[in-house]
N, C-alpha and C. Protein backbone atom coordinates (compact mmCIF):
# COMPACT_ATOMS: atom_id res chain seq x y z
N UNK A 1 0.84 -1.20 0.00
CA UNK A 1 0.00 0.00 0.00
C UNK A 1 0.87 1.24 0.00
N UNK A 2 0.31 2.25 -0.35
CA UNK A 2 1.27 3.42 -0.51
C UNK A 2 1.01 4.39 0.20
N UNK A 3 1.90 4.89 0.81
CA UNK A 3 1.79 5.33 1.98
C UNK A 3 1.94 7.25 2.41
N UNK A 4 1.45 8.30 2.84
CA UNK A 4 1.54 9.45 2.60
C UNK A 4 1.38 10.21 3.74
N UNK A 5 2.13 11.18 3.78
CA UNK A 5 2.24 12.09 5.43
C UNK A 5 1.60 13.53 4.69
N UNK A 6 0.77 14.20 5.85
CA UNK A 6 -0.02 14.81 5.50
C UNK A 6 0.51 15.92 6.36
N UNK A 7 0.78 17.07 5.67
CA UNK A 7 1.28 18.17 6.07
C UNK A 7 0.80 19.70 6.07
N UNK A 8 1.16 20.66 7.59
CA UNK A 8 0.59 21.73 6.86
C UNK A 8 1.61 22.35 7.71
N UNK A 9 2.59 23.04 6.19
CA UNK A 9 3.15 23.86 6.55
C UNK A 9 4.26 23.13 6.71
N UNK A 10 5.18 23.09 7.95
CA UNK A 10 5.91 22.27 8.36
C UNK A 10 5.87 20.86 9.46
N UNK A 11 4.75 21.42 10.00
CA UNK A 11 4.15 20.41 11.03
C UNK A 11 3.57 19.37 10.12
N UNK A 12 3.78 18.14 10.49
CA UNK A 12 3.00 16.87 10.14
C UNK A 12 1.66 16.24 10.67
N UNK A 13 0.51 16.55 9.97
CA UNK A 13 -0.56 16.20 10.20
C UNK A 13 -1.30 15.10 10.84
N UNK A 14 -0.94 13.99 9.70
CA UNK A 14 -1.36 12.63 9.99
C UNK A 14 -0.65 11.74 8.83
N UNK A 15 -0.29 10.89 9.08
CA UNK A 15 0.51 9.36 8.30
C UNK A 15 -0.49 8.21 7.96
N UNK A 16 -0.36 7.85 6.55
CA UNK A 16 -1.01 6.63 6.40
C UNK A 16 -1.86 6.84 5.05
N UNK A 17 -2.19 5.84 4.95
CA UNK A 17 -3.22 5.51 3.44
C UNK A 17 -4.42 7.21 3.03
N UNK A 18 -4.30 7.43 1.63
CA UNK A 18 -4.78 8.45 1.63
C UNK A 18 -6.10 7.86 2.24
N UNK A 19 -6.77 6.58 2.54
CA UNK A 19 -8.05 6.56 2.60
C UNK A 19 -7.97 6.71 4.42
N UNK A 20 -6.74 6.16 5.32
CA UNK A 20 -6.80 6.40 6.36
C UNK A 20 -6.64 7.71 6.79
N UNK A 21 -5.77 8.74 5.99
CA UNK A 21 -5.76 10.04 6.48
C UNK A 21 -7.06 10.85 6.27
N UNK A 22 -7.92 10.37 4.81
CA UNK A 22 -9.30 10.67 4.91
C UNK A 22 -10.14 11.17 6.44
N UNK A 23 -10.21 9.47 6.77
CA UNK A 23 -10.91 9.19 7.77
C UNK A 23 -10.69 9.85 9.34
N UNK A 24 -8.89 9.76 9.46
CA UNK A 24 -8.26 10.57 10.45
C UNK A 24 -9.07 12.06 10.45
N UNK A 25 -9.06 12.63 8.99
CA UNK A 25 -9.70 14.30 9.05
C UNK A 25 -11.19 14.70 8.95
N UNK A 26 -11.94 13.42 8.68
CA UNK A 26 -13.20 13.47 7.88
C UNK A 26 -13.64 14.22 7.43
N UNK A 27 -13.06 13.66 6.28
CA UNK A 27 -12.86 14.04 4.67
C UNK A 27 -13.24 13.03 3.57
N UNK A 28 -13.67 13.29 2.55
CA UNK A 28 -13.20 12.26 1.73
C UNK A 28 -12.18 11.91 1.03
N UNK A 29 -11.74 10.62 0.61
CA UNK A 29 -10.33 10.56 0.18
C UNK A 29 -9.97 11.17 -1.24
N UNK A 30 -10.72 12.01 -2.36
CA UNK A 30 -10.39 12.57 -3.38
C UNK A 30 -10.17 14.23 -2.39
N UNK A 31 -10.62 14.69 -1.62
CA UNK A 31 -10.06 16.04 -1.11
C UNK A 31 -8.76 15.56 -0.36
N UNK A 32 -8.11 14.40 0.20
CA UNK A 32 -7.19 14.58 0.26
C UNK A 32 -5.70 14.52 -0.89
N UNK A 33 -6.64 13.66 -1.76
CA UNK A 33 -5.67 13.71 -3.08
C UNK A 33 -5.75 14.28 -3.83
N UNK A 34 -6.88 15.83 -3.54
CA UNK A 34 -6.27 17.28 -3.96
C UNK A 34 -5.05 17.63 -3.43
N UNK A 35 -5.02 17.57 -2.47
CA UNK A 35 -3.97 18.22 -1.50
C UNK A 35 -2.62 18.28 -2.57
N UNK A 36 -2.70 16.89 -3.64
CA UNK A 36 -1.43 16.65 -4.07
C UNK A 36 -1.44 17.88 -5.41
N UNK A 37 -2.72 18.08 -6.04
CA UNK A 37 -2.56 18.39 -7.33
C UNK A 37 -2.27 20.18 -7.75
N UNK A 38 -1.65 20.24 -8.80
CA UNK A 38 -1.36 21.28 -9.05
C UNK A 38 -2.47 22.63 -8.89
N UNK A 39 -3.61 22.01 -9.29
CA UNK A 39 -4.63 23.09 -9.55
C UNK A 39 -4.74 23.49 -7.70
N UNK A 40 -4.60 22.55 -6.72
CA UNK A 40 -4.94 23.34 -5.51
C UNK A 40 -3.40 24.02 -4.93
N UNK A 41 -2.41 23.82 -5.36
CA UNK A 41 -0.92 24.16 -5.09
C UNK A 41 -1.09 25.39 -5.88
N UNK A 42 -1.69 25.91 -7.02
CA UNK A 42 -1.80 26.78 -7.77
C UNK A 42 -2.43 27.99 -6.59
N UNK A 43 -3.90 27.38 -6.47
CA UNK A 43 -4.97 28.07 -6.02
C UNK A 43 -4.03 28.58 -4.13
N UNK A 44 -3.29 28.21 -3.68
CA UNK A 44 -2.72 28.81 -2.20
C UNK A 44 -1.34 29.25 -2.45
N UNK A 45 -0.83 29.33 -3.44
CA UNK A 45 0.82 29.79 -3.07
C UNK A 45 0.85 31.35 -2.55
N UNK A 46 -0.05 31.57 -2.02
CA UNK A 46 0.27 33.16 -1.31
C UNK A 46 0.22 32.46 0.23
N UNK A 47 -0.29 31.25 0.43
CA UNK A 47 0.22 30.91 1.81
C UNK A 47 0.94 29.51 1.68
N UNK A 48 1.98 29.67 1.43
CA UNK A 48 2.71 28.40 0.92
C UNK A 48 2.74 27.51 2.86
N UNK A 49 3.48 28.53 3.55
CA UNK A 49 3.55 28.46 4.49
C UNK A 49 2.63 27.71 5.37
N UNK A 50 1.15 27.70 4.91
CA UNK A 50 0.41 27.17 5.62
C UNK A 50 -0.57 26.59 5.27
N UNK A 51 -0.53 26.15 4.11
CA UNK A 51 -1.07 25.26 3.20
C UNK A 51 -1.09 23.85 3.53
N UNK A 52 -1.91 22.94 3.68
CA UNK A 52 -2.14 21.60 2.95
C UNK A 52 -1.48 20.98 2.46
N UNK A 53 -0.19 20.04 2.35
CA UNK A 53 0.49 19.20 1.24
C UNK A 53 0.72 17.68 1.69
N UNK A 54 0.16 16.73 0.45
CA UNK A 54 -0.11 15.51 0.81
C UNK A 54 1.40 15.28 -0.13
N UNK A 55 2.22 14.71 0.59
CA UNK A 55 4.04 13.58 -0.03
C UNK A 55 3.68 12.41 0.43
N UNK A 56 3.79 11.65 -1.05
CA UNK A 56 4.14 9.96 -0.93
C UNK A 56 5.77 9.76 -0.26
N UNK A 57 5.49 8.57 0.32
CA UNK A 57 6.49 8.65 1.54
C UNK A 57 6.66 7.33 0.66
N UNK A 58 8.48 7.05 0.73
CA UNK A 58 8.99 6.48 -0.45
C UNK A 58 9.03 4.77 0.54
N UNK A 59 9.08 4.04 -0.47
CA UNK A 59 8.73 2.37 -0.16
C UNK A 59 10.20 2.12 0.76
């Protein structure tokens, strides 16, 4: 399974399956795998700082 740390900012959110970090935030698991995509990295870079960012955490 592939595995992803969920970040905001510099602090680390929550660890684990996008469907477990879902559930950790209740959320559904396609808003957390915005977190990854350009169009929402687009839409906050005036708060880079404190933004949302979902990294695959390497095997």
């Amino acid at each position: 399974m592939k595995e992803y740390a969920l970040y905001k900012g510099e602090q680390m959110v929550a660890i684990g399956t996008v469907r477990e970090i879902a559930q950790d935030r209740g959320v559904k698991p396609s808003t957390i795998r915005f977190y990854q995509s350009k169009a929402y990295q687009g839409r906050s870079k005036s708060e880079v700082n404190n933004r949302l960012q979902l990294i695959k955490l390497e095997d």
